[in-house]
Protein backbone atom coordinates (compact mmCIF):
# COMPACT_ATOMS: atom_id res chain seq x y z
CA UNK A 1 -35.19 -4.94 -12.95
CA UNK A 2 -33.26 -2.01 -12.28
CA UNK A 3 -32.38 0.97 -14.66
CA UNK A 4 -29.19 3.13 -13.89
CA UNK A 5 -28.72 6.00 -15.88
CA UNK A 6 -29.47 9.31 -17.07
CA UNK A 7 -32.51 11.70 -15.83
CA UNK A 8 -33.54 14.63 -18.54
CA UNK A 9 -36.05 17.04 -18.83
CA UNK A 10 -36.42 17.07 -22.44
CA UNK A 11 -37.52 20.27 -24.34
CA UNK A 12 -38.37 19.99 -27.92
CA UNK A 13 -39.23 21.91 -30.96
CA UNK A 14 -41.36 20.41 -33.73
CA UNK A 15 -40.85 21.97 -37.26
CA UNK A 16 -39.38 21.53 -41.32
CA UNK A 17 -36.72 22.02 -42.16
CA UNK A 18 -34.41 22.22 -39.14
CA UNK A 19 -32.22 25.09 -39.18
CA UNK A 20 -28.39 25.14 -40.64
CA UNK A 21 -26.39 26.53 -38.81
CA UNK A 22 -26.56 30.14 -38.14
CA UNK A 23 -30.12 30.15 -39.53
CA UNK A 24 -33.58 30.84 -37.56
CA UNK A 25 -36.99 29.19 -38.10
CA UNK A 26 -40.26 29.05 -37.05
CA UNK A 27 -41.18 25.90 -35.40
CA UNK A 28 -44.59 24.58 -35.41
CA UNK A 29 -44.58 23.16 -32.25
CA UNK A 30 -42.88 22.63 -28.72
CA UNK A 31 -42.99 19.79 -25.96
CA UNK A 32 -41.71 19.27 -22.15
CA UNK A 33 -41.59 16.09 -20.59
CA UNK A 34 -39.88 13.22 -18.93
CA UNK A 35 -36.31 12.36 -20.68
CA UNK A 36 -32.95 10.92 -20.49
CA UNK A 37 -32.02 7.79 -21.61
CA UNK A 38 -31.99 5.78 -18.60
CA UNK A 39 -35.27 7.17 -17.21
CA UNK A 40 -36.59 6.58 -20.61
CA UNK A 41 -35.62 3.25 -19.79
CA UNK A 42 -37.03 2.51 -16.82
CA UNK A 43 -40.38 4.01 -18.50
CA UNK A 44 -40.74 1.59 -21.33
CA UNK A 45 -39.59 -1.18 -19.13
CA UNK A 46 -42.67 -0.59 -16.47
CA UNK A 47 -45.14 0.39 -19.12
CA UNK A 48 -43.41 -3.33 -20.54
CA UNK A 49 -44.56 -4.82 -17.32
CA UNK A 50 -41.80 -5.36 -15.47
CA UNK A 51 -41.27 -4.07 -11.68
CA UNK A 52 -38.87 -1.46 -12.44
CA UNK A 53 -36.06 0.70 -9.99
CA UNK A 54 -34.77 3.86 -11.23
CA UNK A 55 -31.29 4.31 -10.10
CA UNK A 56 -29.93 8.07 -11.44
CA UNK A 57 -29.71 11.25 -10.08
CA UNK A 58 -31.78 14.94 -10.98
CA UNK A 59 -31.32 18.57 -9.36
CA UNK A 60 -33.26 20.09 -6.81
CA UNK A 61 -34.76 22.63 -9.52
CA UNK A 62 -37.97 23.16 -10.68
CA UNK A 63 -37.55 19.71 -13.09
CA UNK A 64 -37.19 17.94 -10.14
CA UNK A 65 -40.74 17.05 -9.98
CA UNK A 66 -41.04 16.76 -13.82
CA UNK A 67 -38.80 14.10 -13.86
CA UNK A 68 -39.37 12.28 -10.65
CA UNK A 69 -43.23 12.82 -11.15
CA UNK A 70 -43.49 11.13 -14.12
CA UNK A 71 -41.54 8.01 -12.97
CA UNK A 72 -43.45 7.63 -9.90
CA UNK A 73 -46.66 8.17 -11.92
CA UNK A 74 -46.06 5.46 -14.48
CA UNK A 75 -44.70 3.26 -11.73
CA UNK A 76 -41.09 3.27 -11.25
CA UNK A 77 -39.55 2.94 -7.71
CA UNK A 78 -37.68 5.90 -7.37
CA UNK A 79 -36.21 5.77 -3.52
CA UNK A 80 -32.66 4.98 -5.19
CA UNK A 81 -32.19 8.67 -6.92
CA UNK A 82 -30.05 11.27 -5.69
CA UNK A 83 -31.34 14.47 -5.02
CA UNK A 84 -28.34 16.91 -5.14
CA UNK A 85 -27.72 20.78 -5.27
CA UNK A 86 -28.39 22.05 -8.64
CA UNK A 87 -30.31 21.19 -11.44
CA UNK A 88 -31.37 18.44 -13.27
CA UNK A 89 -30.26 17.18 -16.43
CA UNK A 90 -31.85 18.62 -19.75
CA UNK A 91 -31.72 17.75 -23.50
CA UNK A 92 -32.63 20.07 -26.11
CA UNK A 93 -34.52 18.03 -28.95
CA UNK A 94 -35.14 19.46 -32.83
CA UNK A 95 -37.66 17.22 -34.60
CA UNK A 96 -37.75 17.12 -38.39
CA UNK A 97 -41.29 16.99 -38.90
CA UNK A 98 -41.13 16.20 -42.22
CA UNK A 99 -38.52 13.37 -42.32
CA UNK A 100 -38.84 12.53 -38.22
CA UNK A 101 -35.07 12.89 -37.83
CA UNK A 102 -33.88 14.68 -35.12
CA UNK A 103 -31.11 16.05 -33.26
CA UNK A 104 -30.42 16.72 -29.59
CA UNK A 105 -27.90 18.42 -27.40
CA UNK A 106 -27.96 17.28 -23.42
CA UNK A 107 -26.85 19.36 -20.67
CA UNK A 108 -25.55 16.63 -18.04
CA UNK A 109 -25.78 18.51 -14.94
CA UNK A 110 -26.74 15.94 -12.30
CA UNK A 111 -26.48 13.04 -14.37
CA UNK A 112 -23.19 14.15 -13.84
CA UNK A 113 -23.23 13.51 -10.26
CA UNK A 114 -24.52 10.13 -9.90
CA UNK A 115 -21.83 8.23 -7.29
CA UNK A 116 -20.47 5.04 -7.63
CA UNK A 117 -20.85 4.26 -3.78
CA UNK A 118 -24.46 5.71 -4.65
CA UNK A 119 -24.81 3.15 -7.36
CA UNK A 120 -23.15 0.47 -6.15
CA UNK A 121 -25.52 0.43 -2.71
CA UNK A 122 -28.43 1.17 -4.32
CA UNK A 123 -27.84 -2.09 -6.84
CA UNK A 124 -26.65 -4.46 -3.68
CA UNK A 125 -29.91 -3.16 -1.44
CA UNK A 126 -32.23 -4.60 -4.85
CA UNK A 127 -30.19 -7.84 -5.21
CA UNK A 128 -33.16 -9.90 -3.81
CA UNK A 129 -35.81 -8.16 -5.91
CA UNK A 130 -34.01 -7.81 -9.41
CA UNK A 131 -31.98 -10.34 -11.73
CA UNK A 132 -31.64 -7.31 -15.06
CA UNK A 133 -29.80 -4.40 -14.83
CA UNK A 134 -30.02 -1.94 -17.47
CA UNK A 135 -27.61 1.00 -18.27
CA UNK A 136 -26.52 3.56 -20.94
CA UNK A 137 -23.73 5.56 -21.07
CA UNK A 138 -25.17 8.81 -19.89
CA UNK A 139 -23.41 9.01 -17.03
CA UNK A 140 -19.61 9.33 -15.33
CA UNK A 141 -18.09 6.02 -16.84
CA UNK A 142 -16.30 4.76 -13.28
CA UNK A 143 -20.48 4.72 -12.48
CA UNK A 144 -20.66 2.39 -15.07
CA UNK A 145 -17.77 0.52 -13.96
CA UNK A 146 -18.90 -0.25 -10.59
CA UNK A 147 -22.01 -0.87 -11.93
CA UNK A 148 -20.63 -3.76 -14.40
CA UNK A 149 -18.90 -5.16 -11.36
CA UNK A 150 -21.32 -5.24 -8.65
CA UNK A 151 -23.83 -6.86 -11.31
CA UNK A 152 -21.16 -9.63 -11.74
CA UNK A 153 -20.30 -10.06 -8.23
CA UNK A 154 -24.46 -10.15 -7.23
CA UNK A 155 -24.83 -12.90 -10.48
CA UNK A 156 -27.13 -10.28 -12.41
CA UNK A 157 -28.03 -9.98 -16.20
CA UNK A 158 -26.25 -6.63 -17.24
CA UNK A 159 -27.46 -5.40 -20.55
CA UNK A 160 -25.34 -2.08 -22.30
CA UNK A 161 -26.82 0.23 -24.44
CA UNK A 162 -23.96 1.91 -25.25
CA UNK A 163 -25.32 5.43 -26.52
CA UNK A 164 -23.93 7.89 -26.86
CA UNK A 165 -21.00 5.60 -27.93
CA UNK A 166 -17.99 5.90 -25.88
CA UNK A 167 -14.46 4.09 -25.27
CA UNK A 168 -15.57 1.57 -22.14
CA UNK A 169 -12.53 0.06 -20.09
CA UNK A 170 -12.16 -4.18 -20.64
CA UNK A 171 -13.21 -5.11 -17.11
CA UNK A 172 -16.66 -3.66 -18.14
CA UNK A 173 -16.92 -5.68 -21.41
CA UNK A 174 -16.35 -9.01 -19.14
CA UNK A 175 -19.04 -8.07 -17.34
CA UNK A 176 -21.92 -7.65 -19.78
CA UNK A 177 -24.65 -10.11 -20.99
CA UNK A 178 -26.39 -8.16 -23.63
CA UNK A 179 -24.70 -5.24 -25.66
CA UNK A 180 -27.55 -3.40 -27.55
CA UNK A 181 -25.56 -0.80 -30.15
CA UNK A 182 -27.32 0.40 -33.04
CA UNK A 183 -24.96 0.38 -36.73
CA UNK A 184 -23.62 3.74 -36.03
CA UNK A 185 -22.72 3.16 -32.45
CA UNK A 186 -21.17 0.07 -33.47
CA UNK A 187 -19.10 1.67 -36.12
CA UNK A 188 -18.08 4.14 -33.57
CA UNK A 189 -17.12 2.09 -30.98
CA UNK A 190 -15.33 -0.81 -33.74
CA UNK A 191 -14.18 1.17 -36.63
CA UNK A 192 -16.09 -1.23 -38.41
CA UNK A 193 -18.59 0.85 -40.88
CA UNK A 194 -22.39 -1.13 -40.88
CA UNK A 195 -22.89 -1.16 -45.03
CA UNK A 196 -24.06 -4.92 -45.08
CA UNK A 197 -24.43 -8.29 -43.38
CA UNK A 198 -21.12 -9.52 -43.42
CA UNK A 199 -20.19 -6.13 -41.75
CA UNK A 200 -22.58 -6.15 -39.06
CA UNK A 201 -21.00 -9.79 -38.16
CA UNK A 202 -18.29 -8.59 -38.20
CA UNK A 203 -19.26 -5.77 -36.05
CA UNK A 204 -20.87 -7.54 -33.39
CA UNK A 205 -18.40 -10.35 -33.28
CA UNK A 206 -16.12 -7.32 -31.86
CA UNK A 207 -17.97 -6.53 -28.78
CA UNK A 208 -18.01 -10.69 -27.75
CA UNK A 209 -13.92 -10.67 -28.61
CA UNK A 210 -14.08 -7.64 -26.05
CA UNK A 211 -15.75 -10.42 -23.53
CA UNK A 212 -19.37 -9.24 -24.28
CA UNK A 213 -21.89 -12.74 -24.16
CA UNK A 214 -24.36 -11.47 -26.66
CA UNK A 215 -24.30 -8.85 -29.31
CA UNK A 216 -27.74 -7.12 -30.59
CA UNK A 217 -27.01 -4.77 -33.57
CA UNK A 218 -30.14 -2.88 -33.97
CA UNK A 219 -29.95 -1.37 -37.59
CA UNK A 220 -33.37 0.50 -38.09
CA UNK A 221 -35.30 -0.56 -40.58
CA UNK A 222 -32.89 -3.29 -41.83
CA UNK A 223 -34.01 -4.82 -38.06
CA UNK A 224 -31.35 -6.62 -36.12
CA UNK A 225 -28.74 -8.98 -36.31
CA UNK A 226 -27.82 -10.84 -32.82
CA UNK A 227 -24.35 -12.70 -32.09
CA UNK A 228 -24.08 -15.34 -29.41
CA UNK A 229 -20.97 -18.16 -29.61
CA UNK A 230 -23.21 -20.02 -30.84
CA UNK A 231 -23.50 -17.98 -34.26
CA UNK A 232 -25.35 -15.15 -35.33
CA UNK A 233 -29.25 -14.35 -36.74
CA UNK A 234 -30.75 -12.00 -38.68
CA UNK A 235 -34.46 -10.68 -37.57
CA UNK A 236 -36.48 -8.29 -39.74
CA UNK A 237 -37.56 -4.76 -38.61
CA UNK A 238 -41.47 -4.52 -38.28
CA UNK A 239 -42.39 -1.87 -41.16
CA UNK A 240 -44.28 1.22 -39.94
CA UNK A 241 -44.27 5.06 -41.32
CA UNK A 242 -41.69 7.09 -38.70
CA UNK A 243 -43.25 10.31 -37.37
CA UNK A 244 -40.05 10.82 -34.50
CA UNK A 245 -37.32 8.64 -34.09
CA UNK A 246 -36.91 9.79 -30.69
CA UNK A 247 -36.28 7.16 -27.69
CA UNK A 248 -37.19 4.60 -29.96
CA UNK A 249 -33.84 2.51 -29.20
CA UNK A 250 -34.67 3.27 -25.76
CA UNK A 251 -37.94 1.42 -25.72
CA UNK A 252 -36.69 -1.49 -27.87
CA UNK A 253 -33.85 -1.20 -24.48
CA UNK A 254 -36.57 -1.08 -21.99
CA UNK A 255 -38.81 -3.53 -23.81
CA UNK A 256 -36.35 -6.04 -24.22
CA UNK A 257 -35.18 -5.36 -20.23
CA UNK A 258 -38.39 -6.13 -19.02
CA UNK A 259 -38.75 -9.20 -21.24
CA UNK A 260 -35.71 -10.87 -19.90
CA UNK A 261 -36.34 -9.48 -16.83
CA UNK A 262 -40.53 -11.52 -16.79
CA UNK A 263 -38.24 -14.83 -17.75
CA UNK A 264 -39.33 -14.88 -21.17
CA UNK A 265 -37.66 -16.60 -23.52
CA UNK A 266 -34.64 -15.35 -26.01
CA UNK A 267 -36.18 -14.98 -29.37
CA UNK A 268 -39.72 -13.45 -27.34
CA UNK A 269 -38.04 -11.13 -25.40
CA UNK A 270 -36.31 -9.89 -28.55
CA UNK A 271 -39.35 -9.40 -30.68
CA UNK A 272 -41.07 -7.59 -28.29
CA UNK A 273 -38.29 -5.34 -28.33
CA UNK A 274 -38.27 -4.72 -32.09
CA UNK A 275 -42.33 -4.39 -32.18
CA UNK A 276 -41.60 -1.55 -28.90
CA UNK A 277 -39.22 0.05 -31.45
CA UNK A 278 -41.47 0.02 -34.21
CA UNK A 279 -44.71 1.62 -32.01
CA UNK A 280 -42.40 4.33 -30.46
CA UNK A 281 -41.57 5.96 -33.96
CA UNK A 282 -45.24 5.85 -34.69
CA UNK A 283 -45.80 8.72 -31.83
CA UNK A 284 -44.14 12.16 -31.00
CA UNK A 285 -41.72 13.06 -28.15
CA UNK A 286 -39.65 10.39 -25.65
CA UNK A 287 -41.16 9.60 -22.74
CA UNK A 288 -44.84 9.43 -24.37
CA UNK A 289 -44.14 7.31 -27.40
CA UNK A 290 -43.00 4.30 -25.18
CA UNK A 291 -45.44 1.77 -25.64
CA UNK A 292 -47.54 -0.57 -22.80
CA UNK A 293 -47.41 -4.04 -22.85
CA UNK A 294 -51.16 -4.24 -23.92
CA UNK A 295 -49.60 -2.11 -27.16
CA UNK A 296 -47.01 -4.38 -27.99
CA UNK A 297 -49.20 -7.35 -27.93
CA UNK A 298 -51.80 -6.01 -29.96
CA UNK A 299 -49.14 -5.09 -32.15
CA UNK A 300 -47.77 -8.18 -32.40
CA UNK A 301 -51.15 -9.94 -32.52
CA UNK A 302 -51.92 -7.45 -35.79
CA UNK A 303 -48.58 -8.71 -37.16
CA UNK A 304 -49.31 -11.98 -36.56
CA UNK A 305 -52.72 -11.97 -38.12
CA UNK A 306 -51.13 -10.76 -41.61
């Protein structure tokens, strides 16, 4: 499968409370490491087990071989990202360590840079060794654009996370498989506030109007509701004590990518997804609370057992 998207360097500060505005604390603790949400991505998808291609862009700064580094390390092909003049993209994180909330500002800065003829070739030169595509909306939106199209054209599965929600042009919705918001980027991107059921059908029955085949409304620990034509289902969250809440809708994303992306079936591929969610809250920072395959299936097998 292929990921296009975002490439951070994420720096983040571990402490309680997190500061109002104006106000200085302490923190307890601070991390560097791989981020973004598409190389996030990519990461949970490979440590998922799927054969995984990084398609993004990063600086040539002294993050360059944070970033790259890590992918390469944990096994994503990363011949299709740009280099470019610069530096690469970072997000500043603030971890509640009380509560696990967080919140995060992101400095695009190459991200910013990514090419749709980069994109575009880099996505036609996989076409024999991919069938998923994976994106966010990290990056310049006529990126994601061409990226909806080519995956059409090439007969791909194209699954949207749409985070951080924007406004995405028609032709894109007509091109996607899988939309993956969670409530709030569903309210965002509807109008349509996530309070109940009824709403989240509601919700989610937007984005297939809009020409989207499948809607998956993650909704934390309410778990999921999915929307095909066919009618809609409600799956439970798995229940586990949050310690960050960071990237974890990145490796239900990634999880779920690499499912579809190993053939497995529907309702599998979505589970592991949820139980990839679940584990990632479990552990501090992005890139290193994305779980392994072996993870999820112990996890699962745990659940299972119960």
């Amino acid at each position: 499968m292929a990921v296009v998207g975002s490439i951070n360097a994420d720096l983040t500060a571990y402490g309680s409370p997190l500061p109002r505005p104006g106000e200085t604390v302490v923190a307890d603790d601070f991390g560097l490491a791989l981020g973004g949400k598409g190389a996030n991505q990519a990461l949970a998808a490979s440590r998922a087990g799927a054969a995984t291609y990084m398609i993004g862009a990063v600086g040539n700064d002294i993050f360059r071989e944070l970033t790259l580094g890590t992918l390469t390390a944990e096994g994503v092909d990363t011949s299709a990202v740009q280099v470019l003049d610069g530096h690469t993209g970072v997000a500043h994180i603030r971890v509640d360590t009380t509560t696990g909330q967080n919140d995060i500002a992101i400095v695009a800065n190459a991200n910013s840079g990514l090419t749709i003829q980069h994109a575009a070739d880099a996505l036609r030169g996989l076409q024999d060794r991919i069938a998923v595509v994976l994106i966010q909306l990290e990056i310049p939106i006529p990126v994601i654009e061409a990226v909806a199209s080519v995956s059409s054209d090439l007969g791909l599965t194209l699954i949207v996370d749409p985070a951080p929600a924007l406004p995405l042009p028609e032709t894109v919705w007509r091109s996607v498989s899988v939309v993956k918001p969670n409530e709030f980027e569903a309210e965002i991107l509807t109008g349509i506030a996530v309070t109940d059921r009824e709403a989240a059908v509601r919700a989610a029955r937007w984005f297939l109007d809009h020409g989207a085949q499948t809607a998956l409304l993650t909704m934390a620990e309410r778990g999921a509701l999915v929307m095909h034509n066919g009618g809609s289902e409600e799956l439970p969250a798995f229940p586990v004590r949050p310690v960050d809440t960071t990237a974890a809708g990145d490796a239900f994303a990634g999880a779920l990518g690499a499912a579809l992306a190993q053939k497995r079936p529907w309702a599998e591929a979505v589970r592991r997804a949820l139980a990839a969610g679940a584990l990632a809250v479990t552990v501090r920072g992005a890139s290193p609370s994305l779980p392994t395959a072996d993870q999820i299936d112990e996890f699962l097998a745990a659940h299972d057992a119960r």
